[in-house]
Protein backbone atom coordinates (compact mmCIF):
# COMPACT_ATOMS: atom_id res chain seq x y z
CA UNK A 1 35.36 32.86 140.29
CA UNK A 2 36.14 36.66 139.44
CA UNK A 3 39.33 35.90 139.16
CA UNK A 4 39.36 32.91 137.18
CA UNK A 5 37.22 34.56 134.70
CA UNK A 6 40.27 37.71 134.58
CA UNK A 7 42.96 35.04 134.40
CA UNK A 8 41.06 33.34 131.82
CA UNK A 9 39.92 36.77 129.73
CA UNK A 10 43.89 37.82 130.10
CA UNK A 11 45.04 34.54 128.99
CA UNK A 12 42.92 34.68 126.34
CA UNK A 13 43.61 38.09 124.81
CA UNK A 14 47.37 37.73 125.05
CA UNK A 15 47.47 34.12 123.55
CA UNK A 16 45.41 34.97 120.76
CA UNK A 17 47.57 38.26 119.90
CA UNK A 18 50.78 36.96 120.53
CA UNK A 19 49.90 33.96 118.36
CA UNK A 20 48.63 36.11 115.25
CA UNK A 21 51.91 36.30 112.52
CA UNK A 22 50.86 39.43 112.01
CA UNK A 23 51.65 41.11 115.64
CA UNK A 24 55.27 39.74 115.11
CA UNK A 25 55.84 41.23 111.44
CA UNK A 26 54.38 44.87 112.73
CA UNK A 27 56.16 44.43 116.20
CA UNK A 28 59.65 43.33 115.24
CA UNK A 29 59.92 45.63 112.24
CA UNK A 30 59.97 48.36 114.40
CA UNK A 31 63.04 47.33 115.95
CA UNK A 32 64.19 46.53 113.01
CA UNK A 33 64.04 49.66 111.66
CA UNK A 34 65.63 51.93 114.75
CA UNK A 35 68.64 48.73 114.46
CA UNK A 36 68.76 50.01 110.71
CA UNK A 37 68.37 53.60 112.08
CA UNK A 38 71.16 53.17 114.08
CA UNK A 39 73.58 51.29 111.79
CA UNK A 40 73.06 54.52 109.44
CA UNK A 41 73.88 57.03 112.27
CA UNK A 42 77.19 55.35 113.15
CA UNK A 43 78.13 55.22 108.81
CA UNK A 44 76.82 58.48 108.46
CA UNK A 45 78.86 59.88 111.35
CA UNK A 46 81.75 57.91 110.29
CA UNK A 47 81.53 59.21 106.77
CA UNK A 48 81.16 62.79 107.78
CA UNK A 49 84.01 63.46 109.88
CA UNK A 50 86.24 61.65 107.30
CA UNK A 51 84.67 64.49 104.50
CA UNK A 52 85.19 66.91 106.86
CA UNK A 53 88.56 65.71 107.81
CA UNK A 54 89.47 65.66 103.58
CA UNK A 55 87.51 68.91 102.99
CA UNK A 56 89.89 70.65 105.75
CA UNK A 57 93.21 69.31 104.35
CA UNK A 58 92.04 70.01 100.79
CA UNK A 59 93.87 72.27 98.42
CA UNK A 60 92.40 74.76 96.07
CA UNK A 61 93.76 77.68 94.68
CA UNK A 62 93.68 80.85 96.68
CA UNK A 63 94.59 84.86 95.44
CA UNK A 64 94.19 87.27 98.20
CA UNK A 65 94.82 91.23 99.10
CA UNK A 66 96.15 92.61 102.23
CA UNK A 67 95.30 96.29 103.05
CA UNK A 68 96.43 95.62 106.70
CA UNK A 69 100.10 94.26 105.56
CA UNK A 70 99.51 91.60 108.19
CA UNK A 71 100.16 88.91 106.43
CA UNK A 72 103.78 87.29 104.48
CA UNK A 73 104.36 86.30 101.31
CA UNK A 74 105.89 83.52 102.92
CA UNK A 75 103.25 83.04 105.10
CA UNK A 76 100.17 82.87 102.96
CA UNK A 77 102.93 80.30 100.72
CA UNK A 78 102.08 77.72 103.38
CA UNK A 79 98.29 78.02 102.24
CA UNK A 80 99.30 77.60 98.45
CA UNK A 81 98.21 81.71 98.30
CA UNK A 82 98.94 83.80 96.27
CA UNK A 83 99.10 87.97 95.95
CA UNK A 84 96.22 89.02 93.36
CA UNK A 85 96.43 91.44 90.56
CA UNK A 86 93.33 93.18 91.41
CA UNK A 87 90.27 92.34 93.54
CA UNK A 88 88.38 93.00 90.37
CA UNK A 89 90.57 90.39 88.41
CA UNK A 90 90.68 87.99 91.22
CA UNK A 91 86.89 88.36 91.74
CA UNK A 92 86.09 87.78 88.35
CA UNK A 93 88.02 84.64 87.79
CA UNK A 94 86.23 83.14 91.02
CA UNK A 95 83.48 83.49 88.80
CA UNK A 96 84.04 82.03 85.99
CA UNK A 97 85.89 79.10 87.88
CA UNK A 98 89.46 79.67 87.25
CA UNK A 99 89.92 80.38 90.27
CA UNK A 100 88.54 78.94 93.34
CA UNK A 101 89.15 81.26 96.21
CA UNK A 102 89.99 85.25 96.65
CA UNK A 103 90.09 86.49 100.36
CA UNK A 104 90.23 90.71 101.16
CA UNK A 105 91.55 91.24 103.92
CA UNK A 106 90.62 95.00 105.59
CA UNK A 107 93.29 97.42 106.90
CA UNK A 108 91.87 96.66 110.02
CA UNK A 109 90.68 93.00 111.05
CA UNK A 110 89.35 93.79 114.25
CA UNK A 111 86.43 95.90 112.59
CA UNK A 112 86.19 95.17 109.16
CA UNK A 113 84.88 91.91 107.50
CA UNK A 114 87.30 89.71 105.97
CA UNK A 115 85.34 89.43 102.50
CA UNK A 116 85.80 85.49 101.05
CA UNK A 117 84.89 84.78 97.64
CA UNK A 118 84.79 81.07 96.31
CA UNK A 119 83.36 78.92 93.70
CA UNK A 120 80.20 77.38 95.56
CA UNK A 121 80.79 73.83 96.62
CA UNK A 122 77.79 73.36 98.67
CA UNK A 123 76.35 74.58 101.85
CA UNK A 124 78.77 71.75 103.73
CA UNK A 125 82.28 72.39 101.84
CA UNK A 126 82.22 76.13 101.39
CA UNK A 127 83.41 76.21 105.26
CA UNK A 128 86.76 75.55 103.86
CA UNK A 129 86.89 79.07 102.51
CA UNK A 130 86.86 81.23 106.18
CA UNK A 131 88.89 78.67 108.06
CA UNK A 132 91.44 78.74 105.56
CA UNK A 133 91.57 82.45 105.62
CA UNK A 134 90.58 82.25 109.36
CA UNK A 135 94.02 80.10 109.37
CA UNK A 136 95.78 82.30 107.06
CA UNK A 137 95.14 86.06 109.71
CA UNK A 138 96.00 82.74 112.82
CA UNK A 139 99.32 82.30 111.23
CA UNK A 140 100.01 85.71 111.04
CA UNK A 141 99.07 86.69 114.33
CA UNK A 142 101.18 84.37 116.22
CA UNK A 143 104.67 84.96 114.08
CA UNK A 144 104.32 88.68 115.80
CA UNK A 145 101.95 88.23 119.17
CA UNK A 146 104.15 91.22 120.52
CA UNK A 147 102.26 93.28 118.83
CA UNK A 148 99.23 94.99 120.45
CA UNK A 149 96.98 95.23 117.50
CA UNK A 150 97.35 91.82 116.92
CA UNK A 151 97.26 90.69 120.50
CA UNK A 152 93.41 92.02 120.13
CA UNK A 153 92.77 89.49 117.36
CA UNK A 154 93.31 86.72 119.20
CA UNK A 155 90.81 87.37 121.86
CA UNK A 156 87.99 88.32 119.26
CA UNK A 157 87.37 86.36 115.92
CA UNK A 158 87.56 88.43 113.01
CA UNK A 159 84.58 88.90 110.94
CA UNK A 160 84.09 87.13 107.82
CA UNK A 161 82.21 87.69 105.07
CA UNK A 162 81.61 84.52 102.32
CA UNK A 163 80.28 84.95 99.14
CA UNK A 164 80.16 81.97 96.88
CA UNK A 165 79.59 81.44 93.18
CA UNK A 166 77.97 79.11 91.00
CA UNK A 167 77.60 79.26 87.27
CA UNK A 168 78.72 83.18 87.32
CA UNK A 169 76.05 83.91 89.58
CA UNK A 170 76.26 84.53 93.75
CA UNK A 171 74.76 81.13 95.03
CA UNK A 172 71.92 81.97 96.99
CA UNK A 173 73.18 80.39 100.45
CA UNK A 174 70.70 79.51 103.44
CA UNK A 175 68.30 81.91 101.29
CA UNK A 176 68.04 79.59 98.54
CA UNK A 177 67.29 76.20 100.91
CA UNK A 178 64.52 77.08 103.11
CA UNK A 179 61.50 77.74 100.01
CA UNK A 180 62.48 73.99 98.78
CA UNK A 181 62.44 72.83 102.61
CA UNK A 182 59.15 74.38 103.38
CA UNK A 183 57.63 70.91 101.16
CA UNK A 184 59.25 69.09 103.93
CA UNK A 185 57.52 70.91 106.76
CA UNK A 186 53.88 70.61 104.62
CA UNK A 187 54.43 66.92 103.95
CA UNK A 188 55.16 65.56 107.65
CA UNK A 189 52.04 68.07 108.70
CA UNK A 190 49.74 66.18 105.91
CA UNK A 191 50.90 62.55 106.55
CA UNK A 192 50.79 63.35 110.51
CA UNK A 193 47.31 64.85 110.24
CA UNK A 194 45.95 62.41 108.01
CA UNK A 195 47.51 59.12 108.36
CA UNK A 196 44.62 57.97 110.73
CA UNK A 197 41.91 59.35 107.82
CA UNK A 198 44.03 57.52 105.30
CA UNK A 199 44.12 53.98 107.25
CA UNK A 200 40.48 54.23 108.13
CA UNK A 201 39.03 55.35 104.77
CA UNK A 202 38.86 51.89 103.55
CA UNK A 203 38.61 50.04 107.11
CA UNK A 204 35.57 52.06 107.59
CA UNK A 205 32.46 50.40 105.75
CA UNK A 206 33.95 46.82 106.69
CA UNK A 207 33.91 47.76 110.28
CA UNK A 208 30.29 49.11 109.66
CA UNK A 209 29.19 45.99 107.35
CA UNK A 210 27.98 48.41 104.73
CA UNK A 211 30.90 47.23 101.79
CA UNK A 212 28.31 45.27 100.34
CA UNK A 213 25.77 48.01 99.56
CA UNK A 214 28.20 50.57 98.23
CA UNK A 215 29.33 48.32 95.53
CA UNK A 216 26.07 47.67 94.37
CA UNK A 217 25.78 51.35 93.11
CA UNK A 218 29.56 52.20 92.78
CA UNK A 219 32.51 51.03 90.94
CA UNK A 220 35.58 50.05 93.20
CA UNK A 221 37.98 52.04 91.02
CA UNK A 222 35.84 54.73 91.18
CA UNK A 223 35.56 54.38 95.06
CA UNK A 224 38.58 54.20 95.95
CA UNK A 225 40.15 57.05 93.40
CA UNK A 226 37.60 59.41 95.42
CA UNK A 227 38.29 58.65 98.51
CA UNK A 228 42.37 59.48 97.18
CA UNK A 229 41.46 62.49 95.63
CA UNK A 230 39.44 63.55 98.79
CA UNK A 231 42.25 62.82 101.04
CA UNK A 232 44.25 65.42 98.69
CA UNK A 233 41.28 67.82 99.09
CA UNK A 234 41.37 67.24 103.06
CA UNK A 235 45.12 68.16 102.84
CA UNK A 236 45.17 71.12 100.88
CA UNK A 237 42.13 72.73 102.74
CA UNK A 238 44.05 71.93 106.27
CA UNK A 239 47.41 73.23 105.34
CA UNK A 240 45.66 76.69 104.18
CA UNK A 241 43.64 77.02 107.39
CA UNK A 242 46.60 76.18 109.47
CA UNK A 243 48.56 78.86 107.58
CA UNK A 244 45.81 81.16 107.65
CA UNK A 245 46.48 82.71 111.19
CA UNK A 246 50.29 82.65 110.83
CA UNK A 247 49.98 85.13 107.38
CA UNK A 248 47.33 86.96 109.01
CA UNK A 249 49.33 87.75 112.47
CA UNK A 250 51.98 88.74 110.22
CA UNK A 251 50.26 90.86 108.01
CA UNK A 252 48.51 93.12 110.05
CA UNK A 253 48.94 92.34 114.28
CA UNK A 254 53.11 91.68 113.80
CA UNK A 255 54.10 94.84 115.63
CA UNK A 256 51.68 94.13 118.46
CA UNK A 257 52.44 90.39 119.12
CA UNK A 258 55.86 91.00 118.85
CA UNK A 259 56.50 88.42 115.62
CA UNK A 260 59.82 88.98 114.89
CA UNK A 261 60.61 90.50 111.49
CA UNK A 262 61.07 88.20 108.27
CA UNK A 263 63.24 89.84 104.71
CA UNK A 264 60.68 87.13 102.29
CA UNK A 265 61.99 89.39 99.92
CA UNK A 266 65.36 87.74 101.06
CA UNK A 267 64.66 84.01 99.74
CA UNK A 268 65.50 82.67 96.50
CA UNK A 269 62.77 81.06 94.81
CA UNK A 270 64.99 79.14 91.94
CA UNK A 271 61.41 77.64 89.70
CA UNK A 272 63.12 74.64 88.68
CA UNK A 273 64.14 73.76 92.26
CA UNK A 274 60.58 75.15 93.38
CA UNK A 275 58.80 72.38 90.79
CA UNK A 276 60.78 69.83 91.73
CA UNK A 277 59.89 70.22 95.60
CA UNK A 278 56.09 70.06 94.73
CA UNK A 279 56.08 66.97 92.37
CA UNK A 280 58.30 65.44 95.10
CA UNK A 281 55.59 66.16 97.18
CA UNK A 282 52.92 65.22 95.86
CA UNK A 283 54.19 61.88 94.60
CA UNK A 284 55.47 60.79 97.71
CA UNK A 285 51.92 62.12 99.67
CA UNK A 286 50.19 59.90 96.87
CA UNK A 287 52.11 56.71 97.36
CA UNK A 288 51.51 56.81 101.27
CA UNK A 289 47.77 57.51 100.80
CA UNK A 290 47.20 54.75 98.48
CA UNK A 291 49.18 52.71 100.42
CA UNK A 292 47.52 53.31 103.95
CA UNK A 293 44.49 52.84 101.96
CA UNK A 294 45.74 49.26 100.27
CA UNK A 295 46.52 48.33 104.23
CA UNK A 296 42.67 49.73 105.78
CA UNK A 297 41.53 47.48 102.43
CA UNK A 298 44.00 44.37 103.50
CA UNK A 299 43.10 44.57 107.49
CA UNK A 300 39.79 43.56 109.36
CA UNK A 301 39.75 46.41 111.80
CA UNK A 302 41.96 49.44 112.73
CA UNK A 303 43.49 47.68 115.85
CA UNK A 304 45.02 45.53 113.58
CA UNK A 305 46.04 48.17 110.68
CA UNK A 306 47.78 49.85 113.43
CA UNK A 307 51.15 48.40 113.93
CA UNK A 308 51.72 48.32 110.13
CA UNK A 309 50.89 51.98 109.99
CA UNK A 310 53.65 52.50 112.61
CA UNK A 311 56.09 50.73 110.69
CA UNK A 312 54.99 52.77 107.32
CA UNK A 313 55.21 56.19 108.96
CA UNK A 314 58.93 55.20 110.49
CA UNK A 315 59.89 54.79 107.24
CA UNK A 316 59.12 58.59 107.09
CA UNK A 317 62.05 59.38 109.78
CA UNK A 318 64.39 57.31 108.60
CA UNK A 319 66.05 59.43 106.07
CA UNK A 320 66.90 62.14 108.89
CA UNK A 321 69.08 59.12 110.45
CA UNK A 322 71.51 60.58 108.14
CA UNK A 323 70.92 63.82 106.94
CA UNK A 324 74.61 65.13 107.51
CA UNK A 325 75.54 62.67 105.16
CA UNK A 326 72.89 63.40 103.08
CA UNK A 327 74.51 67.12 102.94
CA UNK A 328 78.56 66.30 103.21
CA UNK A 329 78.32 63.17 100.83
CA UNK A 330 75.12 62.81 98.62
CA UNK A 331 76.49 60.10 95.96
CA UNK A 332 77.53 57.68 99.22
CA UNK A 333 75.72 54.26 98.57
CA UNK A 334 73.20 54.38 101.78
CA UNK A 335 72.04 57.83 100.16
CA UNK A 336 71.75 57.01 96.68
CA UNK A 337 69.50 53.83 97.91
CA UNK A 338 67.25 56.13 100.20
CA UNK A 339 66.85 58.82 97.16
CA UNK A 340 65.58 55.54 94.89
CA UNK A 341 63.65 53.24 97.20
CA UNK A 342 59.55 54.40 97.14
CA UNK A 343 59.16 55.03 100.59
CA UNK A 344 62.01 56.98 101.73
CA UNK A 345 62.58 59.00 98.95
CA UNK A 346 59.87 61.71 99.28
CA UNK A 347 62.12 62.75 102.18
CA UNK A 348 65.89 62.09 100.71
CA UNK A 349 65.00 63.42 97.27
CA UNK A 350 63.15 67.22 99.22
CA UNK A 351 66.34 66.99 101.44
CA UNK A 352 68.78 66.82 98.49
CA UNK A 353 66.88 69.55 96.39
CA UNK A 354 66.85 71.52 99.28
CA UNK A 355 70.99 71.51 99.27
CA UNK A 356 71.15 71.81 95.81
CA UNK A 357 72.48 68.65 95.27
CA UNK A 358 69.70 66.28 93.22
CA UNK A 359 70.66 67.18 89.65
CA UNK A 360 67.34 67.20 86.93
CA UNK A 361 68.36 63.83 85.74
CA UNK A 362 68.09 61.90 89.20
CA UNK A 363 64.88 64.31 90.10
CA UNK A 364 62.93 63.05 87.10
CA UNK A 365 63.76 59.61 88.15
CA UNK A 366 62.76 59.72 91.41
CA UNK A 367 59.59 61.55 90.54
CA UNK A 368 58.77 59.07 87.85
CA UNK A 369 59.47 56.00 90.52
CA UNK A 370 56.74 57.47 93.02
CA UNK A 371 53.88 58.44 90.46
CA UNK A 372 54.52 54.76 88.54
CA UNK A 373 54.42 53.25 92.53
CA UNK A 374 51.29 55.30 93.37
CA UNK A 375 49.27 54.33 90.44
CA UNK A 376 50.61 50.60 91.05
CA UNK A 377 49.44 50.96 94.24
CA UNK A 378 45.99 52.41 93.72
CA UNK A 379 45.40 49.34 91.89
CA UNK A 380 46.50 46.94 94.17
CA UNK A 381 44.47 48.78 96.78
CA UNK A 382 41.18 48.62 94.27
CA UNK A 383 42.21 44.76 94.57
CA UNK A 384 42.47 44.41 97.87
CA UNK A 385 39.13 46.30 98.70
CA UNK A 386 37.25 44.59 96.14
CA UNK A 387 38.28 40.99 97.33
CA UNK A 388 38.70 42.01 101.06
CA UNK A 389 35.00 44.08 101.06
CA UNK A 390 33.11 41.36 103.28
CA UNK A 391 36.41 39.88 105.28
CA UNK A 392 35.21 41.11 108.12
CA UNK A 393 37.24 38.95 110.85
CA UNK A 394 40.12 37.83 108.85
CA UNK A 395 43.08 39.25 106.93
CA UNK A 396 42.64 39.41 103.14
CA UNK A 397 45.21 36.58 101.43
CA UNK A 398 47.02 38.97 98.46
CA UNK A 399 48.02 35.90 97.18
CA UNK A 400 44.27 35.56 96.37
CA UNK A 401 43.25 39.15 95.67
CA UNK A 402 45.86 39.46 93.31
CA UNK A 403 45.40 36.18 91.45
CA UNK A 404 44.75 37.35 87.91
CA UNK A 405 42.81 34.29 87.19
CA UNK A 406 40.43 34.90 89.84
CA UNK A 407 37.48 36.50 87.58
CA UNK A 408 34.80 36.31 90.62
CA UNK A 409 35.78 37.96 93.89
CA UNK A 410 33.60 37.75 97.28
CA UNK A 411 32.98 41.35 97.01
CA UNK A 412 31.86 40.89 93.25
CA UNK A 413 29.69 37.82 94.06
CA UNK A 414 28.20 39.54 97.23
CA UNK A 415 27.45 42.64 95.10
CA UNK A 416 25.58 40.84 92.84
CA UNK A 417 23.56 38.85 94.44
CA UNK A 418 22.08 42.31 96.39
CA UNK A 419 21.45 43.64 92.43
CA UNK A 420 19.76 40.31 92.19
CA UNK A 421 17.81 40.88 95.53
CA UNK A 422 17.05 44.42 94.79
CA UNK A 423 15.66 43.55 91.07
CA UNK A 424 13.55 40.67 92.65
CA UNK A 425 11.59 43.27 95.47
C-alpha cells in the first residue's frame, strides 16, 4: 500500500507540473537563452579577431626619434614612419590630431622605456601603437643580430611606455574605467541580494491571505510604490554596511592586515561619465524591481515565481556573452540591440560608459528607455496586484487585469465588501 500511495503522490506531483504551460515557458527559456548566449560568443569571437586582425594591419601616421641610432630610415619606411622635427613638435601634433602616432626611442632599449604617444582610440585599438613600435626595434634587431647589444633585445622585451590623447588631453587609461565600472559591481550585489525580497514583496500577503485587509485601508498605487521605494532603501543601506568594513580596514588596520596599497588619488572621476553610471543604475535597478514585483503580483506562490525569476536574472549575464565585442566593436548590430532592449541594457549601456564608448546622445536614450519602462511597469504591476490580490491558487490572466474596460476588479470588489462589513459591526 506504501508504495502505491508514493507511486501515486509521485505521479501526481510530476503530472500536474509537467502539465502546467507555465513550467515549459520558465524551463525552456533558459535554454533558450544559454543557445542565444552561445550564438553571441561564437559572433562576438568571430568579430573580434577580424577587428583585431584589421586593427593590426591598419595604417596611421607615425613620426619617431632614435637616440640609440638603431633603427633605418629605410627601415622604419616599411612602417609608413617617419623622422620627427622635434619630440616637442611631434608631441604636440599627436595632440591636436594631426598626427596619430610619435614613438621615442631611448639610447638604450634594454633599460629605458620606449615612450609611445597616440591619439586615443580606445582601450582595445591603442595596442596598435607598442606593437607597431614593438615591430619597428623587431625589424631592426634582426637586419644586425651580430651585434651583442642587440642580441640582448631579443631575449628581453623592451619597455614601453603609451600615452594616449583625446581632445588635447592624456586619456585617462585603465584609471578612467574602473569609477564607472564600480556601478556594475553595486548593481549585480543589489539585484543578487534582493531579487528574492523583490519577488516575494508582492507574493507575500497572497500567500498569507491578508491582500484583502490591506486594501481596505491602503491604496494599491500607494502600496506598491512603497514597497519600490523600500526595496531602494533596503539597497542603499546594504551596499553601505557591506562597504563599511572594507573603508574601515583600509583606513586605519591596512598596514596590519596586510591590504595591499591603492593610489585613489590615481582614478579619474570624469562627472559626466560618473552621472551617467548612476542614472544607468538606478534605472535599470528600478525596472527589475518593479518587474519582479509585477511577477510576485502575477504568480500564486513563490515556487511558481521562481523559474521566471531565473529567466529574468539571466537576462542580467547575458550582455557579458560578448563583452570583447562590446569593447573592440561597440556600433556591431548584436551590441547596439543589447544597449536598447530594457532588460539588458543596464549592463551594455555601464559596460560601454565604462570604455568610453556610449556617446551623451545614445546615454540619454537609453536612460530615458528604462525610467519610461519602469514607470510602465509599476503600473502594470499596480494592475496585476490589484486584480491578482485574492488569486490565491491560480495565475492572474493579464489579458484580464489589463482590460481597460474592466472598472470592477476581484481585489476592488473584495475590498469593498470588508468596508461594507466593517461599517455594518
Amino acid at each position: 500500500m506504501a508504495r502505491h500511495n508514493l507511486r501515486t503522490v509521485i505521479g501526481f506531483e510530476f503530472l500536474r507540473t509537467i502539465s502546467k504551460p507555465r513550467f515549459w515557458i520558465g524551463t525552456l527559456s533558459v535554454p533558450l537563452i544559454m543557445g542565444i548566449a552561445i550564438a553571441l560568443i561564437y559572433l562576438s569571437n568571430s568579430t573580434t579577431a577580424a577587428t583585431a586582425d584589421a586593427q593590426r594591419d591598419a595604417e596611421f601616421s607615425i613620426a619617431y626619434t632614435d637616440a640609440s641610432g638603431l633603427i633605418t630610415a629605410e627601415q622604419a619606411g616599411l612602417f609608413g614612419a617617419e623622422p620627427a622635427g622635434s619630440e616637442a613638435q611631434a608631441i604636440a601634433a599627436v595632440k591636436d590630431g594631426s598626427l596619430d602616432a610619435y614613438f621615442a626611442y631611448p639610447e638604450d632599449p634594454r633599460s629605458d622605456a620606449i615612450r609611445v604617444y597616440g591619439v586615443d582610440a580606445g582601450i582595445f585599438a591603442n595596442g596598435k601603437y607598442s606593437d607597431v613600435a614593438q615591430a619597428m626595434l623587431d625589424t631592426a634587431v634582426q637586419s644586425t643580430i651580430d651585434d651583442p647589444t642587440l642580441l640582448a633585445l631579443t631575449q628581453n622585451q623592451p619597455l614601453i611606455d603609451v600615452k594616449t590623447y583625446a581632445d588635447g588631453a592624456e586619456a585617462g587609461g585603465i584609471n578612467a574605467i574602473v569609477p564607472p565600472m564600480l556601478y556594475i559591481v553595486i548593481f549585480y550585489g543589489l539585484i543578487v541580494l534582493l531579487a528574492g525580497q523583490m519577488l516575494a514583496s508582492t507574493l507575500e500577503e497572497k500567500e498569507n491571505r491578508v491582500t484583502e485587509m490591506i486594501l481596505t485601508t491602503l491604496n494599491p498605487t500607494t502600496l506598491i510604490t512603497g514597497k519600490v521605494i523600500s526595496l531602494f532603501m533596503i539597497g542603499a543601506l546594504q551596499v553601505i554596511i557591506f562597504s563599511s568594513p572594507i573603508v574601515i580596514g583600509y583606513a586605519f588596520f591596512r598596514e596590519q592586515i596586510n591590504i595591499p596599497e591603492f593610489v585613489v588619488s590615481s582614478l579619474i572621476f570624469d562627472p559626466q561619465t560618473m552621472i551617467i553610471g548612476l542614472l544607468l543604475m538606478i534605472g535599470g535597478f528600478s525596472l527589475f524591481t518593479t518587474s519582479l514585483v509585477a511577477l510576485g503580483a502575477v504568480m500564486p506562490t513563490a515556487k511558481e515565481a521562481g523559474n521566471f525569476m531565473g529567466v529574468m536574472i539571466a537576462l542580467l549575464f547575458i550582455p557579458f556573452y560578448i563583452v570583447s565585442l562590446v569593447i573592440s566593436n561597440p556600433q556591431a548590430l548584436v551590441v547596439q540591440i543589447f544597449t536598447y532592449f530594457p532588460y539588458s541594457a543596464p549592463i551594455t549601456a555601464l559596460l560601454r560608459n565604462g570604455f568610453g564608448s556610449l556617446t551623451l546622445l545614445e546615454a540619454s536614450i537609453v536612460i530615458a528607455i528604462l525610467f519610461i519602462c519602469s514607470a510602465v511597469m509599476l503600473r502594470v504591476a499596480v494592475k496585476l496586484f490589484q486584480h491578482g490580490s485574492i488569486a490565491y491558487t491560480h495565475k492572474v490572466s493579464l489579458k484580464n487585469a489589463l482590460t481597460p474596460t474592466q472598472r470592477h476588479t476581484p481585489a476592488a470588489a473584495t475590498a469593498s465588501s470588508a468596508r461594507t462589513t466593517v461599517s455594518s459591526s
